[in-house]
PDB file of N, CA and C in Angstrom:
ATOM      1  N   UNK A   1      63.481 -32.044  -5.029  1.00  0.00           N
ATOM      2  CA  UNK A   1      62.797 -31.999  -6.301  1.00  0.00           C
ATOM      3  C   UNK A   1      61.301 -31.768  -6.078  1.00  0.00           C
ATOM      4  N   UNK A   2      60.593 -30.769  -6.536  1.00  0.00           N
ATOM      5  CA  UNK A   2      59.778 -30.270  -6.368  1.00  0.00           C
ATOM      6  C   UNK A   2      58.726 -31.655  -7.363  1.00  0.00           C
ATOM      7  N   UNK A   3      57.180 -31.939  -6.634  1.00  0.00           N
ATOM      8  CA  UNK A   3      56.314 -32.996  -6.809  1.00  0.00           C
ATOM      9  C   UNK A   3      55.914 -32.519  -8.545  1.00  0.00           C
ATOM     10  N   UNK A   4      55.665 -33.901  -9.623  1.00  0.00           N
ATOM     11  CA  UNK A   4      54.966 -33.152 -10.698  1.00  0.00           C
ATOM     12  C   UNK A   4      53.221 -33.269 -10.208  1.00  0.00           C
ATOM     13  N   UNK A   5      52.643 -32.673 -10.499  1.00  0.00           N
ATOM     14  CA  UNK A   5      50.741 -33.007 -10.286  1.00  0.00           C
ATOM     15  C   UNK A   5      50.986 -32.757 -11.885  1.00  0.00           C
ATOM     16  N   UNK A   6      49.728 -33.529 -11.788  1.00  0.00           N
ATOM     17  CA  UNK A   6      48.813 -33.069 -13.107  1.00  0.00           C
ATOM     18  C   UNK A   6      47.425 -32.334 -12.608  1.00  0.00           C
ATOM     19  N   UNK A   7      46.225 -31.722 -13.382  1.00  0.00           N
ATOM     20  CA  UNK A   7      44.987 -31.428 -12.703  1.00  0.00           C
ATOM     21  C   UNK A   7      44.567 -32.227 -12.228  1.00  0.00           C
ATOM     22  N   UNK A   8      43.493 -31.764 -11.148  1.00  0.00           N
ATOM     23  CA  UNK A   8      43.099 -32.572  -9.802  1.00  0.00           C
ATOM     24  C   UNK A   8      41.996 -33.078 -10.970  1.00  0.00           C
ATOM     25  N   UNK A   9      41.478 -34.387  -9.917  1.00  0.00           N
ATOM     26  CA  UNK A   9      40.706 -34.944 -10.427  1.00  0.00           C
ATOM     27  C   UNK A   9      39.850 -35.743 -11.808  1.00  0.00           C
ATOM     28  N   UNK A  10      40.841 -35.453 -12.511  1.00  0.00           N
ATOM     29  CA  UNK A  10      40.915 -36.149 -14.238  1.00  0.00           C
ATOM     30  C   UNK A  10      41.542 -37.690 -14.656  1.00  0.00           C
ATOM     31  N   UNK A  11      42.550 -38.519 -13.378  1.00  0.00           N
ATOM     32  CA  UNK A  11      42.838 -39.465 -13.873  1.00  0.00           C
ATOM     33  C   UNK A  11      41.953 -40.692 -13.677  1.00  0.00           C
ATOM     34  N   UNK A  12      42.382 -41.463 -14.185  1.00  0.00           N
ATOM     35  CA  UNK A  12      41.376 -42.694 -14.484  1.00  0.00           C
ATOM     36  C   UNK A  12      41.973 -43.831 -13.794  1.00  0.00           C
ATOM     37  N   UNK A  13      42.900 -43.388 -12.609  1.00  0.00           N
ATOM     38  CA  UNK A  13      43.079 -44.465 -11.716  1.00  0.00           C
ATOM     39  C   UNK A  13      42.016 -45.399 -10.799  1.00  0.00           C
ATOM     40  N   UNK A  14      42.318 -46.318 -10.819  1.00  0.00           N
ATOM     41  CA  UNK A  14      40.743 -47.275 -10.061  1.00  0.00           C
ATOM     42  C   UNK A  14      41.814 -47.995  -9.412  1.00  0.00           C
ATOM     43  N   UNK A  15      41.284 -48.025  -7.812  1.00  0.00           N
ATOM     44  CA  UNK A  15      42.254 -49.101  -6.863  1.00  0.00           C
ATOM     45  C   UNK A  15      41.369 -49.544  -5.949  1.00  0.00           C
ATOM     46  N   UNK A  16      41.360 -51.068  -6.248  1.00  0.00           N
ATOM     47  CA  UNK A  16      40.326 -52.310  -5.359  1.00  0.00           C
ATOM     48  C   UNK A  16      41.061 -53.034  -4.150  1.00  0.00           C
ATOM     49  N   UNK A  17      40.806 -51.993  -3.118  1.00  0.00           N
ATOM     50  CA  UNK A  17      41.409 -52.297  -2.105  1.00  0.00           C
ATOM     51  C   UNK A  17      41.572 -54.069  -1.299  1.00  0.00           C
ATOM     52  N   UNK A  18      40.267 -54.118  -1.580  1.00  0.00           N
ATOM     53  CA  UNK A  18      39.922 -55.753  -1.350  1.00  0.00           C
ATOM     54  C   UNK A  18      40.571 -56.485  -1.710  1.00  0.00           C
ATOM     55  N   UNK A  19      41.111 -56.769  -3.283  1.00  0.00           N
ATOM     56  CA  UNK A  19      42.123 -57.071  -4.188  1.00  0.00           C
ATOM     57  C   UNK A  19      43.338 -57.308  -4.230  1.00  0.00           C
ATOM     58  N   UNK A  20      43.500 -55.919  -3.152  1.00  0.00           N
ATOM     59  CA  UNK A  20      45.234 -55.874  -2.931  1.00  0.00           C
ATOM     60  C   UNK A  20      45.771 -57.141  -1.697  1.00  0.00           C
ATOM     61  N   UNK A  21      46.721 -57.887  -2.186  1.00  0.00           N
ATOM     62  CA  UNK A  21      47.742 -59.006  -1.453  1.00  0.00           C
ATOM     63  C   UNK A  21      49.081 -58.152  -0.736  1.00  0.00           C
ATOM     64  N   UNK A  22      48.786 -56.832  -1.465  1.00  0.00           N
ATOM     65  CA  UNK A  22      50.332 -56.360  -0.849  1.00  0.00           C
ATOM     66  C   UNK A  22      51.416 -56.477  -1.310  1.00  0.00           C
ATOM     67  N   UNK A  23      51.398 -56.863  -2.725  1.00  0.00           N
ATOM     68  CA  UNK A  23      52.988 -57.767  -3.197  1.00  0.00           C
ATOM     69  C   UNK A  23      53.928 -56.546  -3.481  1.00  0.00           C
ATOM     70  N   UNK A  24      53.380 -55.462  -3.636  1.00  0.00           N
ATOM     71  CA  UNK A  24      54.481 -54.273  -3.650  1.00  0.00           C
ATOM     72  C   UNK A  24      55.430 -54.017  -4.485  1.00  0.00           C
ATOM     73  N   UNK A  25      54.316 -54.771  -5.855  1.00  0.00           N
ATOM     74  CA  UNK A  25      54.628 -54.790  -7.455  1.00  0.00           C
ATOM     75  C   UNK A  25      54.530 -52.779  -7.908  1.00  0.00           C
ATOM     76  N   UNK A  26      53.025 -52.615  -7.184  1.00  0.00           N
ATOM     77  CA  UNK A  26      52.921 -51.665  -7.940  1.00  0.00           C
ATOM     78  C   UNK A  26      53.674 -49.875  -7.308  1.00  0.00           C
ATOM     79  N   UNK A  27      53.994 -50.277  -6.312  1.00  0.00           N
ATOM     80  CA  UNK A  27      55.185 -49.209  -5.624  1.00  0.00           C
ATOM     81  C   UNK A  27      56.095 -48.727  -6.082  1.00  0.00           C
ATOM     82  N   UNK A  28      56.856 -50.655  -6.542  1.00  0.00           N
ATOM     83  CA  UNK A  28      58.362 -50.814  -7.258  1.00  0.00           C
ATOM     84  C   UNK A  28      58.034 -50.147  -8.754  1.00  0.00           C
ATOM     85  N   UNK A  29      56.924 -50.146  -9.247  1.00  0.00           N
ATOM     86  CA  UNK A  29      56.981 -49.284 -10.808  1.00  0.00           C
ATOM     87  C   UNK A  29      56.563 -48.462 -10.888  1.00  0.00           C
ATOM     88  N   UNK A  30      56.092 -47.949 -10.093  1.00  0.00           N
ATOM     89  CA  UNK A  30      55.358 -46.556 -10.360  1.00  0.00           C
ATOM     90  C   UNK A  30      56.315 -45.331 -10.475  1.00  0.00           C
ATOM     91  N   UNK A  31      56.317 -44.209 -11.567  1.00  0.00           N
ATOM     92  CA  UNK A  31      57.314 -43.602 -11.293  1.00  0.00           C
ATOM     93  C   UNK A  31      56.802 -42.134 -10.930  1.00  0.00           C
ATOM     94  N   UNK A  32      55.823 -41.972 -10.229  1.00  0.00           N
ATOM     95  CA  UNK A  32      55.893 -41.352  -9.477  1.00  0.00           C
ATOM     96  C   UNK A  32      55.087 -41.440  -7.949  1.00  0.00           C
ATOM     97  N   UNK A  33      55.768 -42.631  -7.638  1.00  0.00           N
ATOM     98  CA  UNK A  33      55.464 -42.859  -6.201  1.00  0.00           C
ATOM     99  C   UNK A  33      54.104 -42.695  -5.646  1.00  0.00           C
ATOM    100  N   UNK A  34      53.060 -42.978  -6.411  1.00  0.00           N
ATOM    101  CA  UNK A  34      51.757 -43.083  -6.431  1.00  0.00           C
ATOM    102  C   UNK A  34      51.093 -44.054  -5.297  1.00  0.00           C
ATOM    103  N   UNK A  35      51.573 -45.076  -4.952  1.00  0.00           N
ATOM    104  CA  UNK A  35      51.319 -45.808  -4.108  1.00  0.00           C
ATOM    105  C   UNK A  35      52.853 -46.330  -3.066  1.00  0.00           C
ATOM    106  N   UNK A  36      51.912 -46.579  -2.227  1.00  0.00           N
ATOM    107  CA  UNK A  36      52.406 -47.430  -1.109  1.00  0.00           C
ATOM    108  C   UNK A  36      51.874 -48.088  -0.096  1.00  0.00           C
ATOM    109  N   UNK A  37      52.903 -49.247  -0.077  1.00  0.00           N
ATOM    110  CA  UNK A  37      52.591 -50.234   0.739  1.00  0.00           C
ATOM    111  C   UNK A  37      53.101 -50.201   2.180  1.00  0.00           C
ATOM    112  N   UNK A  38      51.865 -50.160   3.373  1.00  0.00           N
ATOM    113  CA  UNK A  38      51.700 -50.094   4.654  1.00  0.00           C
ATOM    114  C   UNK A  38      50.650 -50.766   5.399  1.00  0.00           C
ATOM    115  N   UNK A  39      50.859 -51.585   6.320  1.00  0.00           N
ATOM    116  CA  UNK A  39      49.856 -52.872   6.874  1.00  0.00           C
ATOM    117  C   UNK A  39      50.107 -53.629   5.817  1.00  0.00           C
ATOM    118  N   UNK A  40      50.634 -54.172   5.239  1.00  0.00           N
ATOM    119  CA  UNK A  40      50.142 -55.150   4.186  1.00  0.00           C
ATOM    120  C   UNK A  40      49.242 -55.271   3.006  1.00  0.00           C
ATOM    121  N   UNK A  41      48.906 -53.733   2.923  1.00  0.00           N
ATOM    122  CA  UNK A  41      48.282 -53.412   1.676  1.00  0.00           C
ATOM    123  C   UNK A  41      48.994 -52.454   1.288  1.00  0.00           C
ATOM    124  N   UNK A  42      48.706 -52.238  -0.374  1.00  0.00           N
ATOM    125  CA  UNK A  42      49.273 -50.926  -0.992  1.00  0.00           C
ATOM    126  C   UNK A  42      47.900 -49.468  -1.260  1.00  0.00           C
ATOM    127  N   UNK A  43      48.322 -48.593  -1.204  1.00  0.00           N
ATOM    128  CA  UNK A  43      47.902 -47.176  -0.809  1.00  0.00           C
ATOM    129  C   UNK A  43      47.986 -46.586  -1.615  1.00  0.00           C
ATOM    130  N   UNK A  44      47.064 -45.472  -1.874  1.00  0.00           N
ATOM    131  CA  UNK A  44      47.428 -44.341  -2.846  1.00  0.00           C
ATOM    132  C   UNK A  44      48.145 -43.370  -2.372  1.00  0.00           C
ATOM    133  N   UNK A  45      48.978 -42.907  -2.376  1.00  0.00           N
ATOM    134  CA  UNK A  45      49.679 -41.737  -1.803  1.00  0.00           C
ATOM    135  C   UNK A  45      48.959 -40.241  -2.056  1.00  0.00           C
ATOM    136  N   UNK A  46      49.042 -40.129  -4.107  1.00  0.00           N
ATOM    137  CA  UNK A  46      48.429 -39.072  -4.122  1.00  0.00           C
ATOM    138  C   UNK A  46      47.993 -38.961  -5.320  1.00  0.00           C
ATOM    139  N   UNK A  47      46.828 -39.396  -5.287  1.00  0.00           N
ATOM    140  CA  UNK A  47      46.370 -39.699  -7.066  1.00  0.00           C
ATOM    141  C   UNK A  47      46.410 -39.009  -7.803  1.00  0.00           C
ATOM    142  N   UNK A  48      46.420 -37.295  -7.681  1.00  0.00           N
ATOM    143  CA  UNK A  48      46.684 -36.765  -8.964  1.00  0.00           C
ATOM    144  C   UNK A  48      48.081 -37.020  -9.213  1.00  0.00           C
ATOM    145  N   UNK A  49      49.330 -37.582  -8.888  1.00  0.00           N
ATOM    146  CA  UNK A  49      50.380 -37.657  -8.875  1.00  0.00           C
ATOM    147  C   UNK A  49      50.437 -38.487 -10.575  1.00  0.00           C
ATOM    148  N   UNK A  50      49.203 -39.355 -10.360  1.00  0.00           N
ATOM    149  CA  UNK A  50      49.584 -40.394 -11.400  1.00  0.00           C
ATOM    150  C   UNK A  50      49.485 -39.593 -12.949  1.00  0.00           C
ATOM    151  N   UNK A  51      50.299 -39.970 -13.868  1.00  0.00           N
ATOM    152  CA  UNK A  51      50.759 -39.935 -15.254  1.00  0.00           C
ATOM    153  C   UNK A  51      50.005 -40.786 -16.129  1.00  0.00           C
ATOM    154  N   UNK A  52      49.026 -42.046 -15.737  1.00  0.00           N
ATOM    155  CA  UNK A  52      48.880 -42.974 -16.184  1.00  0.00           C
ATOM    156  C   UNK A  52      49.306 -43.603 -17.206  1.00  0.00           C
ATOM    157  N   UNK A  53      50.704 -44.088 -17.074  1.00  0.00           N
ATOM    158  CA  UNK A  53      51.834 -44.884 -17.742  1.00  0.00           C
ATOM    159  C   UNK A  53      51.386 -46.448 -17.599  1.00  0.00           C
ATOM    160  N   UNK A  54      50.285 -47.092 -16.809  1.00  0.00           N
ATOM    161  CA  UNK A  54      49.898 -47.933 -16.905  1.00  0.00           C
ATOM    162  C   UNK A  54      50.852 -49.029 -16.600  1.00  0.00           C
ATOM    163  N   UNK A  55      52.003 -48.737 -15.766  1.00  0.00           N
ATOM    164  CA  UNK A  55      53.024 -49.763 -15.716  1.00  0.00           C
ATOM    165  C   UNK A  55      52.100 -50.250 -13.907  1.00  0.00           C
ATOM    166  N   UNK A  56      51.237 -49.750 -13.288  1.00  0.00           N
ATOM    167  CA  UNK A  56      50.927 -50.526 -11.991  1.00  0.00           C
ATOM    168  C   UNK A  56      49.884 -51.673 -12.482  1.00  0.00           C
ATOM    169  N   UNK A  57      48.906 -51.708 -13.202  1.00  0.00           N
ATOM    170  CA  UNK A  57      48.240 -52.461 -13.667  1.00  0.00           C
ATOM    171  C   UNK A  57      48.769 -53.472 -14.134  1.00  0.00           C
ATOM    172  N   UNK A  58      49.205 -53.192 -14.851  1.00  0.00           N
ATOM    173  CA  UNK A  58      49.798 -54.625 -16.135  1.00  0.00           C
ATOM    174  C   UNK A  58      51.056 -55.258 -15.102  1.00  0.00           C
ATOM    175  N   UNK A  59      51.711 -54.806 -14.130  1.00  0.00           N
ATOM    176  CA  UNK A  59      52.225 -55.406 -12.718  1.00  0.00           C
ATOM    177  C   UNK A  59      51.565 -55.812 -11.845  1.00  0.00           C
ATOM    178  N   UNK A  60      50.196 -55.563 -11.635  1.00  0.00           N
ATOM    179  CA  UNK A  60      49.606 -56.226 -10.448  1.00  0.00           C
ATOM    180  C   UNK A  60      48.835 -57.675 -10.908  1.00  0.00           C
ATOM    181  N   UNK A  61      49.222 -58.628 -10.281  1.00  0.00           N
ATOM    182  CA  UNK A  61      49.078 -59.971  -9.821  1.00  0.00           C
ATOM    183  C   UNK A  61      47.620 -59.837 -10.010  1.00  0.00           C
ATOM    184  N   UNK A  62      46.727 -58.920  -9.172  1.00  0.00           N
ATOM    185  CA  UNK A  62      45.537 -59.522  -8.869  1.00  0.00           C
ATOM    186  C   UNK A  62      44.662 -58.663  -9.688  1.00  0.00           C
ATOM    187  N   UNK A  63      44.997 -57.899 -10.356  1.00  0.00           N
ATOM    188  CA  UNK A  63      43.899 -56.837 -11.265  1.00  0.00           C
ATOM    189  C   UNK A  63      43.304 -56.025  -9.996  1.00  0.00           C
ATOM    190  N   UNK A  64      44.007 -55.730  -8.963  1.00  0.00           N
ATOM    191  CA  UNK A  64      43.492 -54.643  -8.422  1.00  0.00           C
ATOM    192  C   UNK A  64      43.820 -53.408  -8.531  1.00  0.00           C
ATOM    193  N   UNK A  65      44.553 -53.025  -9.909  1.00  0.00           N
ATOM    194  CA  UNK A  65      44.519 -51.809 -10.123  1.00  0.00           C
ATOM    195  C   UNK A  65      43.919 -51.881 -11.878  1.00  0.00           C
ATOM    196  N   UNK A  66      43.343 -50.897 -12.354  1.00  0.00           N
ATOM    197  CA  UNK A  66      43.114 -50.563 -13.306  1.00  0.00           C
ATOM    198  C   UNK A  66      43.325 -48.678 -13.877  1.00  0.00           C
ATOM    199  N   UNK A  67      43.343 -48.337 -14.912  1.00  0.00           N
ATOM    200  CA  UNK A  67      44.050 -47.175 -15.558  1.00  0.00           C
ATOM    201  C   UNK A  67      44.252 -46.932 -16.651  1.00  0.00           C
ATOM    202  N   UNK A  68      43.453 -46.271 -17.607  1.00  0.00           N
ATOM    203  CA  UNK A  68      43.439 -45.950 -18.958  1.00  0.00           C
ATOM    204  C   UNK A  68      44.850 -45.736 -19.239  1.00  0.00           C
ATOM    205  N   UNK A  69      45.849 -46.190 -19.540  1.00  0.00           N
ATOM    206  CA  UNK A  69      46.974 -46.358 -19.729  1.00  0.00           C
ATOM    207  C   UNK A  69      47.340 -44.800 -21.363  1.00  0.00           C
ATOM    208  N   UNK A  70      48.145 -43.737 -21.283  1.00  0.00           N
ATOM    209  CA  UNK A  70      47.800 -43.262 -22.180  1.00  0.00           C
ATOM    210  C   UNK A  70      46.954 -42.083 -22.899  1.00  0.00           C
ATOM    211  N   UNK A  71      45.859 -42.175 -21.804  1.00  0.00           N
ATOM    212  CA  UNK A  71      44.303 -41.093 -21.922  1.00  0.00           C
ATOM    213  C   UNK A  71      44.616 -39.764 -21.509  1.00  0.00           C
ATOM    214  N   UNK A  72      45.886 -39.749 -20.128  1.00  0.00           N
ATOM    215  CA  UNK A  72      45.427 -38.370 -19.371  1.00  0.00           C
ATOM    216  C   UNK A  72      46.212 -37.471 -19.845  1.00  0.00           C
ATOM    217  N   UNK A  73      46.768 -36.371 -19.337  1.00  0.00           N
ATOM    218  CA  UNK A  73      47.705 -35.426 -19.410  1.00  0.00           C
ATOM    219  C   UNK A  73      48.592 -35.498 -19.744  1.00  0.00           C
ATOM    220  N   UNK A  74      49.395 -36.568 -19.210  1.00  0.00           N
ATOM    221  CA  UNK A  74      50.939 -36.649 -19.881  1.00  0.00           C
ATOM    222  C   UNK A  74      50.733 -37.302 -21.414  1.00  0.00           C
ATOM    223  N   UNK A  75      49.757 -38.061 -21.856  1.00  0.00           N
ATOM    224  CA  UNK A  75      49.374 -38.388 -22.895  1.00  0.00           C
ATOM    225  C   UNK A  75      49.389 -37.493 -24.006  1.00  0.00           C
ATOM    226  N   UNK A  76      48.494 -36.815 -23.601  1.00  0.00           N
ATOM    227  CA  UNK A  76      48.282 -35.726 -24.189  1.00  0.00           C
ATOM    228  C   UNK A  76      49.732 -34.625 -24.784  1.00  0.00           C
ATOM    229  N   UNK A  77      50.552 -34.275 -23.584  1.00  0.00           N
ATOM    230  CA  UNK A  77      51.251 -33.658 -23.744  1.00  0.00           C
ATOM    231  C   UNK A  77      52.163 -34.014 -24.752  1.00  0.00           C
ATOM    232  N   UNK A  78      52.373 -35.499 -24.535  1.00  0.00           N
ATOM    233  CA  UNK A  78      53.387 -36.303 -25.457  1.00  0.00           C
ATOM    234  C   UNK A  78      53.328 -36.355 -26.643  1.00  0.00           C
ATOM    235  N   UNK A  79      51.845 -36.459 -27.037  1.00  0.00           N
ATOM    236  CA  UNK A  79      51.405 -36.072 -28.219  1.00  0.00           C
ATOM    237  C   UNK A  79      50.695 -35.190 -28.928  1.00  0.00           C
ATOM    238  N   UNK A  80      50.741 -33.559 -28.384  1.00  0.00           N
ATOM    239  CA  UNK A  80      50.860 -32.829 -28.892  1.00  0.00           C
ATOM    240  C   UNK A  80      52.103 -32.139 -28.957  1.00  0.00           C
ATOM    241  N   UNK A  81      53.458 -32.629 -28.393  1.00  0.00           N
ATOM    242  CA  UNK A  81      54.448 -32.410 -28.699  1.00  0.00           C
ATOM    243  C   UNK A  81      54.917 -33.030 -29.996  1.00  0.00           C
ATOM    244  N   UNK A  82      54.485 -34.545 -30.076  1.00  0.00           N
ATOM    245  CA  UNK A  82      55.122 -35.139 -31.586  1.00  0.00           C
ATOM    246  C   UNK A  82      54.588 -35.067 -32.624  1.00  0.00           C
ATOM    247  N   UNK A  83      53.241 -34.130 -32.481  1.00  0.00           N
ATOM    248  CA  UNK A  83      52.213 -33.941 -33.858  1.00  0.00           C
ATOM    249  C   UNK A  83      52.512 -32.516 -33.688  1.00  0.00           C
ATOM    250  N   UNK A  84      52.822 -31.633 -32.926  1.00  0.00           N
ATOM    251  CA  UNK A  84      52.847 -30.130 -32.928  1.00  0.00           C
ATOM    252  C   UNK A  84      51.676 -29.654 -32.847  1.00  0.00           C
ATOM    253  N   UNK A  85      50.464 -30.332 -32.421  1.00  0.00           N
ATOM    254  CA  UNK A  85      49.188 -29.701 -32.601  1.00  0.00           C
ATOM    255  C   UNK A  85      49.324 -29.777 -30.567  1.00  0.00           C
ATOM    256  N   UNK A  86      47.695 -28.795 -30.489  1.00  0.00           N
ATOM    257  CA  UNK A  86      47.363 -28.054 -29.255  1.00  0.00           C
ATOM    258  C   UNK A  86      47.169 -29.558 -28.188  1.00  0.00           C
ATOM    259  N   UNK A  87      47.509 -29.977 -27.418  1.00  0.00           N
ATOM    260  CA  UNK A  87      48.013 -30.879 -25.925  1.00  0.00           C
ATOM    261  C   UNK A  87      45.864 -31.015 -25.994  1.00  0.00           C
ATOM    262  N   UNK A  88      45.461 -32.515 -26.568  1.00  0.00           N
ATOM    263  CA  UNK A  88      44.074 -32.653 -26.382  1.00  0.00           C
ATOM    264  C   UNK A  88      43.706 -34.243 -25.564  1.00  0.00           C
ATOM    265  N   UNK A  89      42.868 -34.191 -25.086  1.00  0.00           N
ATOM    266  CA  UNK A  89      42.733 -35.582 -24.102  1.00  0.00           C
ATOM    267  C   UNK A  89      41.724 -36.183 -24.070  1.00  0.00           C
ATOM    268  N   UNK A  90      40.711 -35.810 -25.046  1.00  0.00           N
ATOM    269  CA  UNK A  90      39.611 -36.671 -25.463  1.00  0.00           C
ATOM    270  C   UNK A  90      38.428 -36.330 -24.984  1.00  0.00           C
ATOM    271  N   UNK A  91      38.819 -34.906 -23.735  1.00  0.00           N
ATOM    272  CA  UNK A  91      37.014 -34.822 -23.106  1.00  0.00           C
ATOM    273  C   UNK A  91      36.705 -33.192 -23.165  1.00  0.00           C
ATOM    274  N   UNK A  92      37.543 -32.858 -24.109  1.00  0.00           N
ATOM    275  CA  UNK A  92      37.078 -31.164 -24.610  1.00  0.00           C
ATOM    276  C   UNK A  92      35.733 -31.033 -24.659  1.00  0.00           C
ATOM    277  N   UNK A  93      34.538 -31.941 -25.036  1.00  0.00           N
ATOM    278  CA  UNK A  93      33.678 -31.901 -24.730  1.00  0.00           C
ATOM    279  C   UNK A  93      32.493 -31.653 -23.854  1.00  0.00           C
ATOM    280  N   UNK A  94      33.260 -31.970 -22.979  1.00  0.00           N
ATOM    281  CA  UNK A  94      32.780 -31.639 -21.291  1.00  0.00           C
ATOM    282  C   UNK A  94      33.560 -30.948 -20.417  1.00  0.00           C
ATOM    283  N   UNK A  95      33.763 -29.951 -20.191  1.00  0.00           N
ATOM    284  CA  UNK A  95      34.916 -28.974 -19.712  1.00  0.00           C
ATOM    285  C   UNK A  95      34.953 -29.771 -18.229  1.00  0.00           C
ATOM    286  N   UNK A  96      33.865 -30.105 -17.303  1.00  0.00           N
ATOM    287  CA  UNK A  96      34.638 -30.762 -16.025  1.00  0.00           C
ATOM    288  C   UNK A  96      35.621 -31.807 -15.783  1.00  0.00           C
ATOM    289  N   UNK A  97      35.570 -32.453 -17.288  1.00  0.00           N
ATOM    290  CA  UNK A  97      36.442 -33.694 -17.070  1.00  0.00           C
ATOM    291  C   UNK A  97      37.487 -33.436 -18.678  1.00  0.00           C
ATOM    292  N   UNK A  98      37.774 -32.108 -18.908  1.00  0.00           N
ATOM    293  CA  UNK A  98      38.769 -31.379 -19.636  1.00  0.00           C
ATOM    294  C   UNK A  98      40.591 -31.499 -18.421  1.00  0.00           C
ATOM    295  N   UNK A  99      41.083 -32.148 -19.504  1.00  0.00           N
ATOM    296  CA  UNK A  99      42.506 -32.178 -17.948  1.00  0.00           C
ATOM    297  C   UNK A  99      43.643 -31.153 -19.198  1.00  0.00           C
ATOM    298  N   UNK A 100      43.087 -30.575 -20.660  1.00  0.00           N
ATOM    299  CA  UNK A 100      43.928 -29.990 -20.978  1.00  0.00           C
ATOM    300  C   UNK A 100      43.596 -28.344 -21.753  1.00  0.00           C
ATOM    301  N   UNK A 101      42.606 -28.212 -20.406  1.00  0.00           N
ATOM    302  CA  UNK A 101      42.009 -26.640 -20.651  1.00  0.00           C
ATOM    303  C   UNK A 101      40.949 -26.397 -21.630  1.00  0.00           C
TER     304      UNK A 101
END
């Protein structure tokens, strides 16, 4: 199965390495394999990977992850599919941090 990305550099993932205990909460939910846990800490694998579904945050024990839950791309997509209007993400304003053209 070929990887989904979204555009590079637009998500609003934040990971406090210091923070991390390792409990390997946020591995087990992530659904797209965004992190992992190796040495006893958890890892980013591949951050544009993330969807920000916000299910690693609201799972982690220690608030070492944070994530506009909602904001990015798949957000977007979701809801310009159920309104039928053009896929928008809040930063049309500033085309560098535009994740929907």
């Amino acid at each position: 199965m070929e990887e989904q990305k979204y555009l590079k550099n637009v998500v609003t993932l934040e990971f406090y390495f210091i923070k991390c205990t390792g409990c390997g909460m946020c591995e087990t939910v992530c659904p797209h394999s965004v992190f992992e846990v190796k040495e006893g800490k958890a890892h980013i694998t591949e951050r544009d990977l993330c969807m920000e579904c916000g299910a690693c945050a609201k799972n982690c024990p220690t608030e070492a992850i944070r994530v506009k839950a909602g904001v990015g791309c798949a957000g977007a997509i979701i809801m310009g599919a159920l309104t039928g209007k053009e896929p928008t993400c809040g930063h049309s304003d500033d085309s560098k941090k535009s994740c929907c053209g």
